[in-house]
N, C-alpha and C. Protein backbone atom coordinates (compact mmCIF):
# COMPACT_ATOMS: atom_id res chain seq x y z
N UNK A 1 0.86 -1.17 0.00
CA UNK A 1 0.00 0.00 0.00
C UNK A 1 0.90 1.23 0.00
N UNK A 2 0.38 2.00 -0.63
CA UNK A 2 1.29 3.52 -1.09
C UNK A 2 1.39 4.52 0.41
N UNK A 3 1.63 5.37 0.68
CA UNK A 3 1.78 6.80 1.57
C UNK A 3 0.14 7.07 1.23
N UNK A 4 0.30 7.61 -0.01
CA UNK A 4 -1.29 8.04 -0.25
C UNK A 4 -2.64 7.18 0.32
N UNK A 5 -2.35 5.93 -0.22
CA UNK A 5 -3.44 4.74 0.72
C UNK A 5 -3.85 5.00 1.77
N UNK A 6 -2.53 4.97 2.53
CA UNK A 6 -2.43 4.73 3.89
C UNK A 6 -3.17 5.71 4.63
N UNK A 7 -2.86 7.39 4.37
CA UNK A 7 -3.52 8.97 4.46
C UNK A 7 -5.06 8.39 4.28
N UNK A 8 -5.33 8.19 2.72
CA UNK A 8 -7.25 8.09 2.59
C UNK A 8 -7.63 7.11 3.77
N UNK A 9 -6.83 5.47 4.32
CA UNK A 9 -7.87 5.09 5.35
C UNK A 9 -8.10 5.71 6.51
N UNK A 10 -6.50 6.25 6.92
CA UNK A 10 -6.70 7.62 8.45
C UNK A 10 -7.74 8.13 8.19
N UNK A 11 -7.57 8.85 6.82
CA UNK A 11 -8.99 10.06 7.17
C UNK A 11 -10.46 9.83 6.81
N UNK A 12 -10.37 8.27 6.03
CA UNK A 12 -11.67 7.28 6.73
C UNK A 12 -12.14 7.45 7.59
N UNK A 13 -10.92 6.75 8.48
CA UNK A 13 -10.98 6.16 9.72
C UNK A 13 -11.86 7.50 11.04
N UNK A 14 -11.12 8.71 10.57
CA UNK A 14 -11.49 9.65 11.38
C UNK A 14 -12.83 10.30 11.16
N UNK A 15 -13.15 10.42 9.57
CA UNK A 15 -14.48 10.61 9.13
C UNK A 15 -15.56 9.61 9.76
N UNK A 16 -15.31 8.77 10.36
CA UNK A 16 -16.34 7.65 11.03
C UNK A 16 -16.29 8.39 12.09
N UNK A 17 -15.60 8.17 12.78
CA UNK A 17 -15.41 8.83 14.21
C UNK A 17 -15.90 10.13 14.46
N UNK A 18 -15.66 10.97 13.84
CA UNK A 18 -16.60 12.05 13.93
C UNK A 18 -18.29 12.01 13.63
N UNK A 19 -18.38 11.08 13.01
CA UNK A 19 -19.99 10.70 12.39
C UNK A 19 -20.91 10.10 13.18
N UNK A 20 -19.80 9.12 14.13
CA UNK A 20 -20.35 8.61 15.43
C UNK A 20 -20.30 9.50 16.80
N UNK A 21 -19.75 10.14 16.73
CA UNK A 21 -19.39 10.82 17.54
C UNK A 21 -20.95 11.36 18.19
N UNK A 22 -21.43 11.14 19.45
CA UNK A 22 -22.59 11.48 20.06
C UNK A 22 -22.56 12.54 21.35
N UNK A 23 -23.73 13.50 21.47
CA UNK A 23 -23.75 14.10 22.44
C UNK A 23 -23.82 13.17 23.28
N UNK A 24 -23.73 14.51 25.11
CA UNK A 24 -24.08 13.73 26.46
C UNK A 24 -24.68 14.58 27.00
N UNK A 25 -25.75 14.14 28.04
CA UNK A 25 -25.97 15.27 29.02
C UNK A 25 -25.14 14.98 29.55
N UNK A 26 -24.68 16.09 30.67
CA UNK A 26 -23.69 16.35 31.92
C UNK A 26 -24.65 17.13 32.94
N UNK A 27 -24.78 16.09 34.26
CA UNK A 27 -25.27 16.39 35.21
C UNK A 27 -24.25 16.94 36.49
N UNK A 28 -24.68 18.40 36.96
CA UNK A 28 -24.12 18.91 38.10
C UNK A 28 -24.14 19.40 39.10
N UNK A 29 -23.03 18.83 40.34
CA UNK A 29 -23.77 19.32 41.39
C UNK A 29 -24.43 20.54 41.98
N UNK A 30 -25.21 20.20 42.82
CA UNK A 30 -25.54 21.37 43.14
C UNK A 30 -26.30 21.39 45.03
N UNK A 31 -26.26 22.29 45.84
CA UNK A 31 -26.09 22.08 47.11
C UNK A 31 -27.89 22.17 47.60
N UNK A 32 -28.87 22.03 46.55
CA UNK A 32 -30.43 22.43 46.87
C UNK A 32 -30.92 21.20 46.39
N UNK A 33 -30.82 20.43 45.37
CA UNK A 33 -31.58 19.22 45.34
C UNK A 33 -31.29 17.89 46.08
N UNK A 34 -32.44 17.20 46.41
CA UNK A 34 -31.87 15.98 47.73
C UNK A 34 -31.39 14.76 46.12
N UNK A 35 -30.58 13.60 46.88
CA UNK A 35 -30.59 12.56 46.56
C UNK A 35 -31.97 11.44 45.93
N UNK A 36 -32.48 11.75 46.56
CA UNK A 36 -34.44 11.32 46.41
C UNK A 36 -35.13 12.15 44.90
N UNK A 37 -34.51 13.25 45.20
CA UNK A 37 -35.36 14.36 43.73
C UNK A 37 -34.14 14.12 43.08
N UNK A 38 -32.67 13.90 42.78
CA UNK A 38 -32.08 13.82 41.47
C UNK A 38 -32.75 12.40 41.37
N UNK A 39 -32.61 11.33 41.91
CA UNK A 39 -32.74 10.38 41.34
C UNK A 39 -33.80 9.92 40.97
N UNK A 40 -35.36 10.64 41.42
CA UNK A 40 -36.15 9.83 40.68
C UNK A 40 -36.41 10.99 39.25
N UNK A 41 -35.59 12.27 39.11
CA UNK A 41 -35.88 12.92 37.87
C UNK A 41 -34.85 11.82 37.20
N UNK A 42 -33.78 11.36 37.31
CA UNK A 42 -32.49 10.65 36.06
C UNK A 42 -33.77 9.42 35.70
N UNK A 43 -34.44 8.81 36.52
CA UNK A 43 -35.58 7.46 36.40
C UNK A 43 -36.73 8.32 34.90
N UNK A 44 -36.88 9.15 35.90
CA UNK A 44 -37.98 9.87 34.57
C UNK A 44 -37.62 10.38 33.41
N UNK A 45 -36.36 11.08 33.21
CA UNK A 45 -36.29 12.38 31.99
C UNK A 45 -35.38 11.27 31.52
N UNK A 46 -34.47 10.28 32.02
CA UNK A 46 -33.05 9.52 30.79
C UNK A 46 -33.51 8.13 30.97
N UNK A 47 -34.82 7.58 31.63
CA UNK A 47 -34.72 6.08 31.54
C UNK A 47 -34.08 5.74 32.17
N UNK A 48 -33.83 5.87 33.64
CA UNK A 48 -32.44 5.63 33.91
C UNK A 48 -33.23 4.37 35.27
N UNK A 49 -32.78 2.81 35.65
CA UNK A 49 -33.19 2.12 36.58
C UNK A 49 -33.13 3.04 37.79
N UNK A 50 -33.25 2.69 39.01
CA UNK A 50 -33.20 3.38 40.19
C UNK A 50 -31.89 2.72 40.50
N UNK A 51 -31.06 2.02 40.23
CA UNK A 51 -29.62 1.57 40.59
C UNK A 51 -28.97 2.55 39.56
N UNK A 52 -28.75 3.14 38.57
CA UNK A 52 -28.11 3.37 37.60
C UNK A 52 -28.13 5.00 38.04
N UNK A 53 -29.55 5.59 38.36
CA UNK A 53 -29.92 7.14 38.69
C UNK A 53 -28.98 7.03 40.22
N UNK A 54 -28.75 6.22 40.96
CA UNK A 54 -28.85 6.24 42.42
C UNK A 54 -26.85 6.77 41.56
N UNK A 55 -26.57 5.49 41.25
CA UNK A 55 -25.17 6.03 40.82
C UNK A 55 -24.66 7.25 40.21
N UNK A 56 -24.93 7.72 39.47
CA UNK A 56 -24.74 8.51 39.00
C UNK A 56 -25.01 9.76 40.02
N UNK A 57 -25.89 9.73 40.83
CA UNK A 57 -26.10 10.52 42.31
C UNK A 57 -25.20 10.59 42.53
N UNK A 58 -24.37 9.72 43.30
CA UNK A 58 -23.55 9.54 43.90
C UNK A 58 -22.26 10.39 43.43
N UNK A 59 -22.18 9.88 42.13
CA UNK A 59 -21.16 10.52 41.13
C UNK A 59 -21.07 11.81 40.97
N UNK A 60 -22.27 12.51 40.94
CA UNK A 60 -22.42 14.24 41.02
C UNK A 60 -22.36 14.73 41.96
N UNK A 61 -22.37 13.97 43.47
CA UNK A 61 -22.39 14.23 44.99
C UNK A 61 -20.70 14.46 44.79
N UNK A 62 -19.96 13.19 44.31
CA UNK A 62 -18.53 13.49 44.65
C UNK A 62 -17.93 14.39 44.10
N UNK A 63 -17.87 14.10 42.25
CA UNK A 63 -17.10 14.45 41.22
C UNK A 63 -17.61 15.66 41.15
N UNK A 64 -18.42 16.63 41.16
CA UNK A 64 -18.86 17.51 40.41
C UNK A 64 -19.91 17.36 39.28
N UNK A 65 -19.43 16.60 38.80
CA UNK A 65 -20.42 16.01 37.27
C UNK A 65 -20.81 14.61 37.05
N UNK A 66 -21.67 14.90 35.99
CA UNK A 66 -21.61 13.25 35.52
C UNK A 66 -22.02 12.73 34.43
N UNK A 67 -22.01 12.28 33.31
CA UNK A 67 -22.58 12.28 31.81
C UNK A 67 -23.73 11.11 32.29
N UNK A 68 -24.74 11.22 32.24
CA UNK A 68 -26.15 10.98 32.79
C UNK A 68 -26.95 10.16 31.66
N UNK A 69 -26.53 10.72 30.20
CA UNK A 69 -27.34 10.24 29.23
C UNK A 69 -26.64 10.59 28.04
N UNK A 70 -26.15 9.82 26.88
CA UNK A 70 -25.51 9.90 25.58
C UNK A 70 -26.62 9.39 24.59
N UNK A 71 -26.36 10.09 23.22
CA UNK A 71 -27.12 9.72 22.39
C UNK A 71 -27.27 11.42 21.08
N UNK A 72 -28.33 10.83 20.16
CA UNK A 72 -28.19 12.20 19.28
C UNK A 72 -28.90 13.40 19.97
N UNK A 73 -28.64 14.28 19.59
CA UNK A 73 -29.38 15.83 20.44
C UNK A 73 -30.30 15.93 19.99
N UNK A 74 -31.42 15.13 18.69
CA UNK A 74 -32.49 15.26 19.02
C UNK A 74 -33.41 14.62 20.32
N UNK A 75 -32.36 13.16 20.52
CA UNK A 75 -33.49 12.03 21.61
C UNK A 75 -32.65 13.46 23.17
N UNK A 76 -31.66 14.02 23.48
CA UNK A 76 -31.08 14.25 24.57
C UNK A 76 -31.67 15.48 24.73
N UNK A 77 -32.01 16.31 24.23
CA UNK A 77 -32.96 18.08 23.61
C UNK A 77 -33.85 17.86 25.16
N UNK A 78 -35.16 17.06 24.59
CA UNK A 78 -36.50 16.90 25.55
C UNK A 78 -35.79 16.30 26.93
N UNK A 79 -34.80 15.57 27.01
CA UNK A 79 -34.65 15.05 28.18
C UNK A 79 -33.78 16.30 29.25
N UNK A 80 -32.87 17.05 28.66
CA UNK A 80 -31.90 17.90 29.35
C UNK A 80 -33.53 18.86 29.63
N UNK A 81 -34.00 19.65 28.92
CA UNK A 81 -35.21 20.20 29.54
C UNK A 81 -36.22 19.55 30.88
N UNK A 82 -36.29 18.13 30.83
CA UNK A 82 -37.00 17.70 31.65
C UNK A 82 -35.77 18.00 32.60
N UNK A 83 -34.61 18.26 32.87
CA UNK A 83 -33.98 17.85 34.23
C UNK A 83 -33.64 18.97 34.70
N UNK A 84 -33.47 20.41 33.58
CA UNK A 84 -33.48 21.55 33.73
C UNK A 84 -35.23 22.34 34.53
N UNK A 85 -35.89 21.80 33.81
CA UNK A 85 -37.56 22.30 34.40
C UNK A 85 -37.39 21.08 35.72
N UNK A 86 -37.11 20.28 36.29
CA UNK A 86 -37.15 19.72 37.80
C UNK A 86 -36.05 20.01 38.54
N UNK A 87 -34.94 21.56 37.80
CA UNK A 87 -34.29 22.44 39.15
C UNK A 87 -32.97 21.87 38.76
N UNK A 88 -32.64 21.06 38.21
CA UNK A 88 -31.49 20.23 37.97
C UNK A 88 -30.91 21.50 37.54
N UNK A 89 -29.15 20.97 37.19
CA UNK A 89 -28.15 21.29 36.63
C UNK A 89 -27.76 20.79 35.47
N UNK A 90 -27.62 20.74 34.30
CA UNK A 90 -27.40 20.02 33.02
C UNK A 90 -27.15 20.88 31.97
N UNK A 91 -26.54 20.83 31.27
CA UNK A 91 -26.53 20.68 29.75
C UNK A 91 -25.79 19.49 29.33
N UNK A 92 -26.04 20.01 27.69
CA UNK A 92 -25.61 18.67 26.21
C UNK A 92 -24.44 19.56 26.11
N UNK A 93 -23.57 18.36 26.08
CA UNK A 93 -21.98 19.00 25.58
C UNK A 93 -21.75 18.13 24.22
């Protein structure tokens, strides 16, 4: 395979990757909502089990943040609003 070859599959390779490439919400802390109200909004607005919301609790209790929900920004749009209108902290990065 040539130099040139080799260049077109990289920038294949990277043209996928960008194509896949998906938003996230990012959930953050904040010192007014309980453990009880983030987690049953992550259950409601991302689908999220009550083990999976409870974690991710946890995760925004410690870290600061937490990517809560991935996917395209049309399905993540309605959901960051639902967590923003129940007081939350969020945006799509």
């Amino acid at each position: 395979m040539t130099t040139k070859g080799k260049e077109k599959v990289l920038e294949d390779i990277l043209l996928d990757e960008e194509t896949m490439r998906q938003n996230e919400i990012v959930l953050y802390n904040d010192d007014v909502n309980t453990f009880d109200h983030v987690i049953d909004t992550l259950i409601y607005a991302c689908d999220h089990t009550p083990e999976q919301a409870e974690q991710c609790s946890i995760i925004v209790h410690y870290k600061g943040k937490c990517t809560v929900k991935t996917g395209d920004y049309d399905d993540l749009k309605p959901r960051c609003t639902m967590l923003l209108e129940a007081g939350l902290s969020a945006e799509i990065v």
